[in-house]
N, C-alpha and C. Protein backbone atom coordinates (compact mmCIF):
# COMPACT_ATOMS: atom_id res chain seq x y z
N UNK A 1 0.84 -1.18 0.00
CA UNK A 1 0.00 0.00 0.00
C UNK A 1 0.88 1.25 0.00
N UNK A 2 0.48 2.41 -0.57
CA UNK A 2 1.09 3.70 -0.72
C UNK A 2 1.43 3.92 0.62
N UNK A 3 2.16 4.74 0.95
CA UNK A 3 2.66 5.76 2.15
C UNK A 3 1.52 7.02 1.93
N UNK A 4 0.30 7.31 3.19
CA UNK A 4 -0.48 8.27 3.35
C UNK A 4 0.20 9.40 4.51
N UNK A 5 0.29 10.58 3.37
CA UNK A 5 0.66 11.69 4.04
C UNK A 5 -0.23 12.71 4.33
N UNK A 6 -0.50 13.13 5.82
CA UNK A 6 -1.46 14.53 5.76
C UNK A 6 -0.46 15.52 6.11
N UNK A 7 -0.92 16.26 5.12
CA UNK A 7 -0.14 17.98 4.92
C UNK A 7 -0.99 19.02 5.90
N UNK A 8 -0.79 18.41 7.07
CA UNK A 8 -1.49 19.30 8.44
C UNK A 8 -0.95 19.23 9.63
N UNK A 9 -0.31 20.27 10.16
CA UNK A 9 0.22 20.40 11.47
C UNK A 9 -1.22 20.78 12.41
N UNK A 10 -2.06 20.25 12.35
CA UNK A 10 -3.29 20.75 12.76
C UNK A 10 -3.32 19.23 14.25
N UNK A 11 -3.37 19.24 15.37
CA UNK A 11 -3.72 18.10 15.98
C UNK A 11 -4.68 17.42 16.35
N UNK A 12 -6.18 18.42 15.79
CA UNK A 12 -7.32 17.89 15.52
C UNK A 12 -7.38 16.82 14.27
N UNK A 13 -6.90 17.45 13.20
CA UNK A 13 -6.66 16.58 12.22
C UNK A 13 -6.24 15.10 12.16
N UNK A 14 -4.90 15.22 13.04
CA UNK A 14 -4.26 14.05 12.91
C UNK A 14 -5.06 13.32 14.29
N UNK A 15 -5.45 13.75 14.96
CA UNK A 15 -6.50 12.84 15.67
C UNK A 15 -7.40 11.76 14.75
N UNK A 16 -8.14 12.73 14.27
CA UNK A 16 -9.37 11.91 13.56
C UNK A 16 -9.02 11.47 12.32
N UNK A 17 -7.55 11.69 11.70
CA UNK A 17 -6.89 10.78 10.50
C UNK A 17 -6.77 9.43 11.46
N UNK A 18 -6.08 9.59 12.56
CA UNK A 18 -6.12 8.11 13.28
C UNK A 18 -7.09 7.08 13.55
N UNK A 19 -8.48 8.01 13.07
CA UNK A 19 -9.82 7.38 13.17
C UNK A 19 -9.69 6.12 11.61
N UNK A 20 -9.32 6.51 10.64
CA UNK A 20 -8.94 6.41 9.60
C UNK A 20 -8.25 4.19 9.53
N UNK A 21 -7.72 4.02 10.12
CA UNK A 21 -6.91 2.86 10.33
C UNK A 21 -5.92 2.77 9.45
N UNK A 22 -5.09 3.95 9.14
CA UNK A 22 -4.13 3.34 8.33
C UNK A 22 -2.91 4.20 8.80
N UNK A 23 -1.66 3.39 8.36
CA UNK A 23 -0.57 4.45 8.64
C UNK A 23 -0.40 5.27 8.07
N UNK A 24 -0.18 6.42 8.74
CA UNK A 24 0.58 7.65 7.61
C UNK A 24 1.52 8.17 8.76
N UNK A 25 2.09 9.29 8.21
CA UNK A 25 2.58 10.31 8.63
C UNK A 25 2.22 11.56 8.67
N UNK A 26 2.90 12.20 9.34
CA UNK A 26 1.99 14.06 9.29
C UNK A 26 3.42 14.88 8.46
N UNK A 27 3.30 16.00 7.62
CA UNK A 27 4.21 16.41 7.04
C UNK A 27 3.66 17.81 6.86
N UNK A 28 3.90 18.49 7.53
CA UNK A 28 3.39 19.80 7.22
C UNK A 28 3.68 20.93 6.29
N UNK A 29 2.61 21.34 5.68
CA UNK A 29 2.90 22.03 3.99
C UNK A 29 3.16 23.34 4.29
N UNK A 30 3.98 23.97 3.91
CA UNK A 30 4.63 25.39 4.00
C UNK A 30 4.39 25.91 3.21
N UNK A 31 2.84 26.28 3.21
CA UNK A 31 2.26 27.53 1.98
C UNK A 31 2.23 28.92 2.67
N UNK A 32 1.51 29.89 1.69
CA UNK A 32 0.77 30.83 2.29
C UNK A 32 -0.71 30.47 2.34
N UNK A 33 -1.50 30.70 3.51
CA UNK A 33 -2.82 29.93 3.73
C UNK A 33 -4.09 30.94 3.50
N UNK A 34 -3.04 32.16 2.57
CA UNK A 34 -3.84 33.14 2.56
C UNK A 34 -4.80 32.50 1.46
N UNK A 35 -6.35 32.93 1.58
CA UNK A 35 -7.54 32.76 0.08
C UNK A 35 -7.07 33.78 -0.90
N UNK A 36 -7.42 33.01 -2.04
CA UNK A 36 -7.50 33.49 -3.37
C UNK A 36 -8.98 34.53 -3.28
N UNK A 37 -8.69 35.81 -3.06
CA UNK A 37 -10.07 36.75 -3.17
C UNK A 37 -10.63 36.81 -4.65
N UNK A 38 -9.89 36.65 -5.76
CA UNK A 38 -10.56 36.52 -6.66
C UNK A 38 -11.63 35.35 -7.33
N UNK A 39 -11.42 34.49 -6.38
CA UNK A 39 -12.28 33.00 -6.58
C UNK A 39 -13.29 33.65 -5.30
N UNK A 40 -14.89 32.63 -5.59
CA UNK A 40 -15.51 32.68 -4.80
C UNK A 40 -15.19 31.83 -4.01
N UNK A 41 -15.36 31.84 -2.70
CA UNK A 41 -15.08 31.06 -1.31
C UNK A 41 -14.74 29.67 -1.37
N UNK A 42 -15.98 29.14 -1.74
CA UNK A 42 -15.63 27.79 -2.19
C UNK A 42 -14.55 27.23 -2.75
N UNK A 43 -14.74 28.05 -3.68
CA UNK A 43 -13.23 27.45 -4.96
C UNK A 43 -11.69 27.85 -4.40
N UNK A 44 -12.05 28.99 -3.95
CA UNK A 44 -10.86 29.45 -3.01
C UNK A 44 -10.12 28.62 -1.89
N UNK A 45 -11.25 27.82 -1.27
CA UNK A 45 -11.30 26.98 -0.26
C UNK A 45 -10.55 26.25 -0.62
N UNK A 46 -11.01 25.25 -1.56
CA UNK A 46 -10.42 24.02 -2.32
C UNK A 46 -9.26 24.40 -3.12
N UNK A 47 -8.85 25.14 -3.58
CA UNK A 47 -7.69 25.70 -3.90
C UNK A 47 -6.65 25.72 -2.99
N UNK A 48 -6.99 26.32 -1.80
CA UNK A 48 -5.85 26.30 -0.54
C UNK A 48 -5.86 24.83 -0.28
N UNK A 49 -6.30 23.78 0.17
CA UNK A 49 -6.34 22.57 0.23
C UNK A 49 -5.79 22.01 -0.70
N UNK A 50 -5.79 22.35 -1.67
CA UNK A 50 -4.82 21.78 -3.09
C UNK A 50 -4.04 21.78 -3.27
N UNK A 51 -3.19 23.36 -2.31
CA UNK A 51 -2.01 23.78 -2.86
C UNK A 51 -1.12 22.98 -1.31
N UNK A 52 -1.98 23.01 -0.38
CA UNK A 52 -1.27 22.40 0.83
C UNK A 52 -0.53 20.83 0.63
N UNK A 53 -1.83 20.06 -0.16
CA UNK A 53 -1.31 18.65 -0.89
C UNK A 53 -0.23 18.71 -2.16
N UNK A 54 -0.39 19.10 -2.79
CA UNK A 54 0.31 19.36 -3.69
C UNK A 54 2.02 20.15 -3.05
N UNK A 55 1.98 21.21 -2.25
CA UNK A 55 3.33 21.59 -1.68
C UNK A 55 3.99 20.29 -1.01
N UNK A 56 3.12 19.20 -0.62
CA UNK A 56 4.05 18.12 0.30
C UNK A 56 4.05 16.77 -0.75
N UNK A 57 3.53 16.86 -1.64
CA UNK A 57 3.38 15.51 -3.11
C UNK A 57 4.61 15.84 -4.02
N UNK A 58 5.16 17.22 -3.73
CA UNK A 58 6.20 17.54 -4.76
C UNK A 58 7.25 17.07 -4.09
N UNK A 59 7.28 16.77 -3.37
CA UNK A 59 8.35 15.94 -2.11
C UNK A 59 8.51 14.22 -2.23
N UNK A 60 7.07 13.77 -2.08
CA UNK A 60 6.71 12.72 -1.95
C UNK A 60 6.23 11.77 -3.10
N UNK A 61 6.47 11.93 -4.48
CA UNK A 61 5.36 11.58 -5.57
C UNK A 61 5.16 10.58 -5.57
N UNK A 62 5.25 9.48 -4.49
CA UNK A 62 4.58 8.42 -4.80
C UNK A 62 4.10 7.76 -3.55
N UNK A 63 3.59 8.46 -2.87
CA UNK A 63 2.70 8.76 -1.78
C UNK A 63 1.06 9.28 -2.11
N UNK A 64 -0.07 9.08 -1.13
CA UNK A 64 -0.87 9.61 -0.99
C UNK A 64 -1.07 10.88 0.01
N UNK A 65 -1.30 12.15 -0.69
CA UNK A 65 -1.22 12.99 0.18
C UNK A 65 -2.77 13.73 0.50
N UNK A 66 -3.08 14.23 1.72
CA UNK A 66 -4.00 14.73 2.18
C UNK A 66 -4.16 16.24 2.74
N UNK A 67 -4.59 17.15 1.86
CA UNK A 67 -5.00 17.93 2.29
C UNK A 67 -6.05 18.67 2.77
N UNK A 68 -6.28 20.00 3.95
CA UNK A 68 -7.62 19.89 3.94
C UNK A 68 -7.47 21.37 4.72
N UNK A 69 -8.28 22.27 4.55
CA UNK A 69 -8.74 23.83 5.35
C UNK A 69 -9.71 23.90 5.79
N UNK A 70 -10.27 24.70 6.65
CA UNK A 70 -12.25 24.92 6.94
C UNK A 70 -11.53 26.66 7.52
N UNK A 71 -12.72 26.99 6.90
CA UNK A 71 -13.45 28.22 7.40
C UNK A 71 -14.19 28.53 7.93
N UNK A 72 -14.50 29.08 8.79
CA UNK A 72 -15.87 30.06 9.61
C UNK A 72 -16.45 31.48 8.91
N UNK A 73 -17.67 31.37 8.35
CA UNK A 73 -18.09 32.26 7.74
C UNK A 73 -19.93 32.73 8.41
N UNK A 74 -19.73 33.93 8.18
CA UNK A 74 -21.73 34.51 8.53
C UNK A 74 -21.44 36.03 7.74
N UNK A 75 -23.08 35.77 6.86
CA UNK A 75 -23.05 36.99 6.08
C UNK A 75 -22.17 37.82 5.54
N UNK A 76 -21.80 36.78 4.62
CA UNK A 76 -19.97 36.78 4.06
C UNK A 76 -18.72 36.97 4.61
N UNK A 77 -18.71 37.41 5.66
CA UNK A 77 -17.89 37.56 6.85
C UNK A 77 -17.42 36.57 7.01
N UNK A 78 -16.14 36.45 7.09
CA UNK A 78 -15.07 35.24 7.11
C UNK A 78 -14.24 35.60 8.66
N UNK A 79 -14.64 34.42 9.27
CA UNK A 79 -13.89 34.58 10.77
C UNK A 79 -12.35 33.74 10.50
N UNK A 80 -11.62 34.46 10.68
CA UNK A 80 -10.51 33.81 10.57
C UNK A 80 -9.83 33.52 12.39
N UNK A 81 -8.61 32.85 12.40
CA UNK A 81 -8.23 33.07 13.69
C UNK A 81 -7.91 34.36 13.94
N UNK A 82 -8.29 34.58 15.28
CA UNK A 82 -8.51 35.73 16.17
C UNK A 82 -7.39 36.36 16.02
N UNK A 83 -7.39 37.86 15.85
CA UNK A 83 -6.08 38.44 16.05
C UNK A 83 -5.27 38.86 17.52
N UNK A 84 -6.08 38.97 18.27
CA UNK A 84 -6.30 38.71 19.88
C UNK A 84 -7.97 38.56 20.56
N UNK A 85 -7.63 39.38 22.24
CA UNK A 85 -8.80 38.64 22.44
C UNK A 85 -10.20 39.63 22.13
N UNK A 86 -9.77 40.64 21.80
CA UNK A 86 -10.91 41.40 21.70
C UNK A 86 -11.64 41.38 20.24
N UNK A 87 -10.81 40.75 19.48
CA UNK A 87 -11.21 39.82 17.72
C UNK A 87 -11.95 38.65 18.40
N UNK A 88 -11.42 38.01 19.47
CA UNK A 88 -12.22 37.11 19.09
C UNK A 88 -13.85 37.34 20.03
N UNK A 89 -13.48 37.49 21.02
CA UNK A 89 -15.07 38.30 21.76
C UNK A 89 -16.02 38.71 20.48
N UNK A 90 -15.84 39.46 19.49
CA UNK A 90 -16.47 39.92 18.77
C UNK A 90 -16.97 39.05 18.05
N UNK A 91 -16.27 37.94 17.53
CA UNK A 91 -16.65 36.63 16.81
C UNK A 91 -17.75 36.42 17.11
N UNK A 92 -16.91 35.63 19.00
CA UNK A 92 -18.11 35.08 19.98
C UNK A 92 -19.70 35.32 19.83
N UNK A 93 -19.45 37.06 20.14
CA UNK A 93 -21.02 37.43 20.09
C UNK A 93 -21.88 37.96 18.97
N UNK A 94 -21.04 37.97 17.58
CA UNK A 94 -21.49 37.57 16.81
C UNK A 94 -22.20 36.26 16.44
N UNK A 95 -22.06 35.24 16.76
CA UNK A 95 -22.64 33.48 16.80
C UNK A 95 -23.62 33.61 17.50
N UNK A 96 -23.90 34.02 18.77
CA UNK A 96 -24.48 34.46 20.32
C UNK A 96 -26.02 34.38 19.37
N UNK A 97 -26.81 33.17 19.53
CA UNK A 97 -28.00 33.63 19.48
C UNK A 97 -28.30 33.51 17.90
N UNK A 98 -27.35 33.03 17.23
CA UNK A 98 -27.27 32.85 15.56
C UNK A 98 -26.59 31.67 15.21
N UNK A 99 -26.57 31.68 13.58
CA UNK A 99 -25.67 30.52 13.20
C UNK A 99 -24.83 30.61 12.43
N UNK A 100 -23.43 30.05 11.83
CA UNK A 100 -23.04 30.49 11.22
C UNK A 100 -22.55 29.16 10.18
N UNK A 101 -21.39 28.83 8.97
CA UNK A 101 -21.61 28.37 8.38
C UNK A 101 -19.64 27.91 8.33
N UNK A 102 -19.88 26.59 8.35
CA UNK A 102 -18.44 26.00 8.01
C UNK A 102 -18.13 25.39 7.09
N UNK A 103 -16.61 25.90 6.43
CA UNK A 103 -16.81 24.95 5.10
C UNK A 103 -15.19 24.50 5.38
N UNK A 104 -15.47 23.15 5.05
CA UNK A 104 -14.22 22.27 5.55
C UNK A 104 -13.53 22.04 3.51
N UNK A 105 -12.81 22.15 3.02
CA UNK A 105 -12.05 21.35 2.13
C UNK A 105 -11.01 20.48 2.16
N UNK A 106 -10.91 19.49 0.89
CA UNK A 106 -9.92 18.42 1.12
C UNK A 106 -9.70 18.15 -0.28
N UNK A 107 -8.33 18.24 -0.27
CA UNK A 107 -7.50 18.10 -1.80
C UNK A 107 -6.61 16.55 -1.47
N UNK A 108 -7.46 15.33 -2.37
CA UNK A 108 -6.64 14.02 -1.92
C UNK A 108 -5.64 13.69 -2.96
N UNK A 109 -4.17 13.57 -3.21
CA UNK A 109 -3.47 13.50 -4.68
C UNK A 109 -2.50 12.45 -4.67
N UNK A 110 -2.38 11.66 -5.59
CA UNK A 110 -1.64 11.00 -5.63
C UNK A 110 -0.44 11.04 -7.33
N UNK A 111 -0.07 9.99 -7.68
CA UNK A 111 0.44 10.07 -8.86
C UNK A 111 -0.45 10.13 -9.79
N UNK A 112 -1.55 9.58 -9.77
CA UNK A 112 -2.95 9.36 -11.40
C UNK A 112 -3.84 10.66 -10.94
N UNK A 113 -4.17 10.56 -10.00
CA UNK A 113 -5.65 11.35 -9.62
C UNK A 113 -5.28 12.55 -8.72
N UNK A 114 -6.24 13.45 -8.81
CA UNK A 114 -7.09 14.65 -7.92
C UNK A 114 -8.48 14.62 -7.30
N UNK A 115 -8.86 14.38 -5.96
CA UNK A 115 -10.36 14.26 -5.78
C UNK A 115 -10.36 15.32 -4.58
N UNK A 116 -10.72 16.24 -5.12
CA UNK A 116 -11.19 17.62 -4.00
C UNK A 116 -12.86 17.81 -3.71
N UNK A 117 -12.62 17.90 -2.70
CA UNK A 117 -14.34 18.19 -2.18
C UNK A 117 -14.60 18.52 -1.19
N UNK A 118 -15.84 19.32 -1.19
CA UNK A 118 -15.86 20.49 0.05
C UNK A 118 -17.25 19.97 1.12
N UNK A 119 -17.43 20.20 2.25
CA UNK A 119 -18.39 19.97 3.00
C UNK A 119 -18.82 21.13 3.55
N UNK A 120 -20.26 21.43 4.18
CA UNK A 120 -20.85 22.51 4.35
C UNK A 120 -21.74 22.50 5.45
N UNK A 121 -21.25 22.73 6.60
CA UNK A 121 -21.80 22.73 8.15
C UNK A 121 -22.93 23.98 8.70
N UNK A 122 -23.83 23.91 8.70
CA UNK A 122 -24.29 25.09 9.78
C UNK A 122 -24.14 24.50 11.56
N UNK A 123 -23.95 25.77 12.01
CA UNK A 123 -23.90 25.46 13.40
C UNK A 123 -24.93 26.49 14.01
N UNK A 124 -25.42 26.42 14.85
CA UNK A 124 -26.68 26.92 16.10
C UNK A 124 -26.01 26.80 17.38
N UNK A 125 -25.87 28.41 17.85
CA UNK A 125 -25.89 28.86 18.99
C UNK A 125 -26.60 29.00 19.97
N UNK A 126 -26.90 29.19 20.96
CA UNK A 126 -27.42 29.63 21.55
C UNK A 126 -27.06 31.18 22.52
N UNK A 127 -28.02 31.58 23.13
CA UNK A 127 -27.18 33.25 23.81
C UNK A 127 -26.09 32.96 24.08
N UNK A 128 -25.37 33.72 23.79
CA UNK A 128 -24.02 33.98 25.17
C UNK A 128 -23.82 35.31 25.81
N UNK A 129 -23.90 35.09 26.65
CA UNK A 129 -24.04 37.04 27.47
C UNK A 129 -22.43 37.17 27.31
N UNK A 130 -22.26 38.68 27.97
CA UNK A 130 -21.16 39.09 27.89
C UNK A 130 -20.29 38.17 28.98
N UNK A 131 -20.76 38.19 29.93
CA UNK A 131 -19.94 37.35 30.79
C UNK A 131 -19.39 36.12 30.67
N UNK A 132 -20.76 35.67 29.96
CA UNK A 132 -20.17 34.43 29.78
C UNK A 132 -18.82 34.05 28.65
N UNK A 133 -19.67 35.13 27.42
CA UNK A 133 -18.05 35.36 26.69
C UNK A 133 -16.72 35.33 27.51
N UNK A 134 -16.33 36.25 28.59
CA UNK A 134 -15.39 36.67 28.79
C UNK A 134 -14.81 35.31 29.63
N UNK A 135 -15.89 34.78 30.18
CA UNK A 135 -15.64 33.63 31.16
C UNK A 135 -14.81 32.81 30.34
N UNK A 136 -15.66 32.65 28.98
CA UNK A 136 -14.30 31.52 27.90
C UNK A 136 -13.55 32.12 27.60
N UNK A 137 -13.01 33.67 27.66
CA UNK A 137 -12.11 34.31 27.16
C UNK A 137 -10.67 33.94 27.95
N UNK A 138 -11.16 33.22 29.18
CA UNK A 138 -9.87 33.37 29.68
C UNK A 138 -9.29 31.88 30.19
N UNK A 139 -10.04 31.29 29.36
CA UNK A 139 -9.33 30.11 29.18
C UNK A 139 -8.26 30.03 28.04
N UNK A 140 -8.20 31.26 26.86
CA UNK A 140 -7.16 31.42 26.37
C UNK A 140 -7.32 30.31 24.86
N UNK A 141 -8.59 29.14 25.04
CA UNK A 141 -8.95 27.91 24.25
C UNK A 141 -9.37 28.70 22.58
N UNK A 142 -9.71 30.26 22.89
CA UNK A 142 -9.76 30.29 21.26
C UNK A 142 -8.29 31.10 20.46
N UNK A 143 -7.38 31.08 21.28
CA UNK A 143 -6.30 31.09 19.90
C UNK A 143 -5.97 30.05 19.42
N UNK A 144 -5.78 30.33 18.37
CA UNK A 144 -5.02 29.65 16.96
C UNK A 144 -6.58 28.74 16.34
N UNK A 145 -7.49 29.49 16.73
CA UNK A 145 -9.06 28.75 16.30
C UNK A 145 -9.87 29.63 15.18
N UNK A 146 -9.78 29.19 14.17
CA UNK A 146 -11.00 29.77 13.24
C UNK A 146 -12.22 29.71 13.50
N UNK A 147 -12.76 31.22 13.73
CA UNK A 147 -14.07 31.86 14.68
C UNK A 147 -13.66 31.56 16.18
N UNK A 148 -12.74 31.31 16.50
CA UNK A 148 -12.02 31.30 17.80
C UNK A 148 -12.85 30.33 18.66
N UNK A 149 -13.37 29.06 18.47
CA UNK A 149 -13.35 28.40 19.23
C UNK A 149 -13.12 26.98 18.13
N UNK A 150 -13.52 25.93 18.97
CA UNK A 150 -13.39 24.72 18.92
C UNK A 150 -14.70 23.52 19.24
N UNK A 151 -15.12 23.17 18.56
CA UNK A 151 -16.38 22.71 18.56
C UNK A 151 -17.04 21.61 19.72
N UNK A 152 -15.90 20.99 19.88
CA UNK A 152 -15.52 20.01 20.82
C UNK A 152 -15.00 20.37 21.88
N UNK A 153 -14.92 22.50 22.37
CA UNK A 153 -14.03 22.34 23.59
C UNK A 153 -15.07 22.80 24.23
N UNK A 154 -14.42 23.87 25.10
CA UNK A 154 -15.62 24.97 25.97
C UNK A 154 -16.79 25.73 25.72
N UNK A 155 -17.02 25.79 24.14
CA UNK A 155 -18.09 26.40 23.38
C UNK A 155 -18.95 25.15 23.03
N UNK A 156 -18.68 24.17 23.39
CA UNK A 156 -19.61 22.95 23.20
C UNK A 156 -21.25 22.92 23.85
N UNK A 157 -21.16 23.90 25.15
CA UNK A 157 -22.33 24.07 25.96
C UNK A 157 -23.24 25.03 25.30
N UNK A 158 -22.59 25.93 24.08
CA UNK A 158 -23.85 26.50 23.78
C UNK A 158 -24.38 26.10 22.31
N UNK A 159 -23.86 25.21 22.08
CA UNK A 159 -24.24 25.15 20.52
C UNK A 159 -25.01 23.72 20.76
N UNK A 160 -26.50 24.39 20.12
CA UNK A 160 -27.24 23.83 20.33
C UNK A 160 -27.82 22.57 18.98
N UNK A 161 -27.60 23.16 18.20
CA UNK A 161 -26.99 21.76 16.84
C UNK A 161 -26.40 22.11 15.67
N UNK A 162 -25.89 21.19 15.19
CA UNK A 162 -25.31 21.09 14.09
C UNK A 162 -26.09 20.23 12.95
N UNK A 163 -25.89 21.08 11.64
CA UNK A 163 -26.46 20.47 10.75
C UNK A 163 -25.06 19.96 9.26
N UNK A 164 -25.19 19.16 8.79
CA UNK A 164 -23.97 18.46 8.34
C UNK A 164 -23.22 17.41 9.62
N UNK A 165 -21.72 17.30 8.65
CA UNK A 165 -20.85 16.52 9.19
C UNK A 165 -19.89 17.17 10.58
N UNK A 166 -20.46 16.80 11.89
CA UNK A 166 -19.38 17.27 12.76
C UNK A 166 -18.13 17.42 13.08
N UNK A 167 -17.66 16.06 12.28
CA UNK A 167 -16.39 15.94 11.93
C UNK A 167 -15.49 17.01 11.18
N UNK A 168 -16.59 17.43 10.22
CA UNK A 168 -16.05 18.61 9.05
C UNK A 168 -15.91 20.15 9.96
N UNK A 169 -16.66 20.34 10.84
CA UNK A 169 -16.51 21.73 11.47
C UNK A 169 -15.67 21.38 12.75
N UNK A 170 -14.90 20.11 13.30
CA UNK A 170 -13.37 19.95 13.63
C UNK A 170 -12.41 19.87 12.71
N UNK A 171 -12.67 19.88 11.70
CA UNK A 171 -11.90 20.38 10.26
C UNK A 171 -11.15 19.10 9.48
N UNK A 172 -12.47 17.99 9.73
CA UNK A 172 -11.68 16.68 8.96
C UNK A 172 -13.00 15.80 8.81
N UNK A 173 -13.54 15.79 7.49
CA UNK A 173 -14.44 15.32 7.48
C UNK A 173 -14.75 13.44 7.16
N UNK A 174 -14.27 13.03 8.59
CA UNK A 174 -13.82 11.69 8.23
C UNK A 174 -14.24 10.33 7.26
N UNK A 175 -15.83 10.10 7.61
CA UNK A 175 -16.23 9.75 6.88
C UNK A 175 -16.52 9.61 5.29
N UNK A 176 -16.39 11.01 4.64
CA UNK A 176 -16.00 11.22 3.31
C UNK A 176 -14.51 11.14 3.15
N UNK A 177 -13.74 11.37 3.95
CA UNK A 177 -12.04 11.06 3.56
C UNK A 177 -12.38 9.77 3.55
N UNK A 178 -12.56 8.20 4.29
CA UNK A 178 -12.55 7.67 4.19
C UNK A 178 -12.99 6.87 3.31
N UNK A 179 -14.67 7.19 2.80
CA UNK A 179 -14.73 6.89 1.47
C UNK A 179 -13.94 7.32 0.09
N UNK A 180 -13.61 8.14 0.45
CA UNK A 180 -12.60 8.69 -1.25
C UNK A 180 -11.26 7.82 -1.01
N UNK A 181 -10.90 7.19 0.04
CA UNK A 181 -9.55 6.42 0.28
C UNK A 181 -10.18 5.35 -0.23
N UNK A 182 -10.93 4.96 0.44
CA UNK A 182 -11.38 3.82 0.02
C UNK A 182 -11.83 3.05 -1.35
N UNK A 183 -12.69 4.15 -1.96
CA UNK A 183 -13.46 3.83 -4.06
C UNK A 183 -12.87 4.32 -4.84
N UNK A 184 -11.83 5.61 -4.18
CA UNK A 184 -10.78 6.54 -5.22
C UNK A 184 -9.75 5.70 -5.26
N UNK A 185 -8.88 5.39 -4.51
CA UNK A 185 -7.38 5.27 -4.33
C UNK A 185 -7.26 3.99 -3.67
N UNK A 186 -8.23 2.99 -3.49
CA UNK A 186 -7.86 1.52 -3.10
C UNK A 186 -7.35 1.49 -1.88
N UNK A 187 -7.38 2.51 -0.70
CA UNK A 187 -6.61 1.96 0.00
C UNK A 187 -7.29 1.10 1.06
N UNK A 188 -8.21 0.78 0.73
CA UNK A 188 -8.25 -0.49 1.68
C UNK A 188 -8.73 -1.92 1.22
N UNK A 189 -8.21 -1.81 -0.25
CA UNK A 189 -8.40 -3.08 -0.88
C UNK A 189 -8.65 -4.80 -0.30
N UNK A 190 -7.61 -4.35 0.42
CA UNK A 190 -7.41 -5.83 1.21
C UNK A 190 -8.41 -6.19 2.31
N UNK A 191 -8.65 -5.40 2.61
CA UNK A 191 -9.75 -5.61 3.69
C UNK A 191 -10.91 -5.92 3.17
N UNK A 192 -11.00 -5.24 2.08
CA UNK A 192 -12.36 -5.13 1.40
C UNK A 192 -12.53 -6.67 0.30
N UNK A 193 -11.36 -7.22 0.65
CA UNK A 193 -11.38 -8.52 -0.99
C UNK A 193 -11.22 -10.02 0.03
N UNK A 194 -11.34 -9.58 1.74
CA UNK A 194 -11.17 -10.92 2.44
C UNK A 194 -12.49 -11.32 2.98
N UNK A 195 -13.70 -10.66 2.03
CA UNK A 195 -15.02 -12.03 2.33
C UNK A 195 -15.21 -12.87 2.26
């Protein structure tokens, strides 16, 4: 079987790649992660995900490589990670009582093929007063977080559902990686041919 590489220093990621059952490695892609503003979001999306796989396949070409980005977006407004804490408070109570919209991409490449594809999360808040903002503010849990939290951490108590893949708004949408490993790229042939 190929050598599977994810092009993510992300440790959510490589968590739920471990969900995955196969070996890889983590190899982290040294792009700029800035969006293409001239593409609409989407395409932009999948573009950065492309270029992340592709920066660590030019290394590796005969490997499977995995790439993948998500965004936090409301009323075109793109939450990126917080620039400190008073960026991200603002996020916060922006969500407070609303929903907003995650879009996870994943660029999978090997030597024959390209299979990129994007997933599309809403999430539901519930209030958050000011206090309570500040209360998570100082757990310090939303830097280095797009829309400054984490779906699975301390903001878990107010979000009241999710529509899509949960996996995809922790920024790895496992179940579809796993099928595209699986019908795209064979990699679990063997498992699949010992009925």
């Amino acid at each position: 079987m190929k050598n599977i590489i994810l092009a993510s220093g992300s440790p959510r990621r490589k968590e739920l790649m471990e969900r995955l059952d196969v070996d890889f490695e983590v190899i982290v892609a040294n792009v700029d992660e800035s969006l293409d503003k001239t593409l609409p979001i989407e395409k932009a999306l999948i573009k950065l995900a492309n270029k992340k796989a592709k920066a660590v396949f030019k290394d590796y070409r005969d490997s499977i490589v995995i790439g993948a980005d998500s965004i936090v977006f409301q009323n075109d407004v793109i939450f990126n990670k917080p620039k400190d804490k008073e960026d991200a408070y603002q996020m916060i109570k922006a969500f407070s009582n609303n929903h907003h919209l995650v879009l996870t991409a994943v660029s999978i490449i090997d030597k024959s093929q390209t299979v990129n594809f994007i997933t599309k999360c809403k999430v539901y808040f519930n209030e958050i007063s000011h206090q309570e903002i500040n209360e998570y503010l100082k757990s310090d849990e939303y830097r280095d977080k797009a829309g400054a939290y984490a779906i699975q951490g301390l903001m878990s108590k107010f979000i009241y559902k999710v529509e899509g893949d949960y996996y995809a708004v922790v920024g790895f949408p496992v179940a579809e990686i796993y099928s595209v490993l699986r019908d795209d790229f064979n990699v679990y042939s063997q498992l699949l041919n010992k009925g």
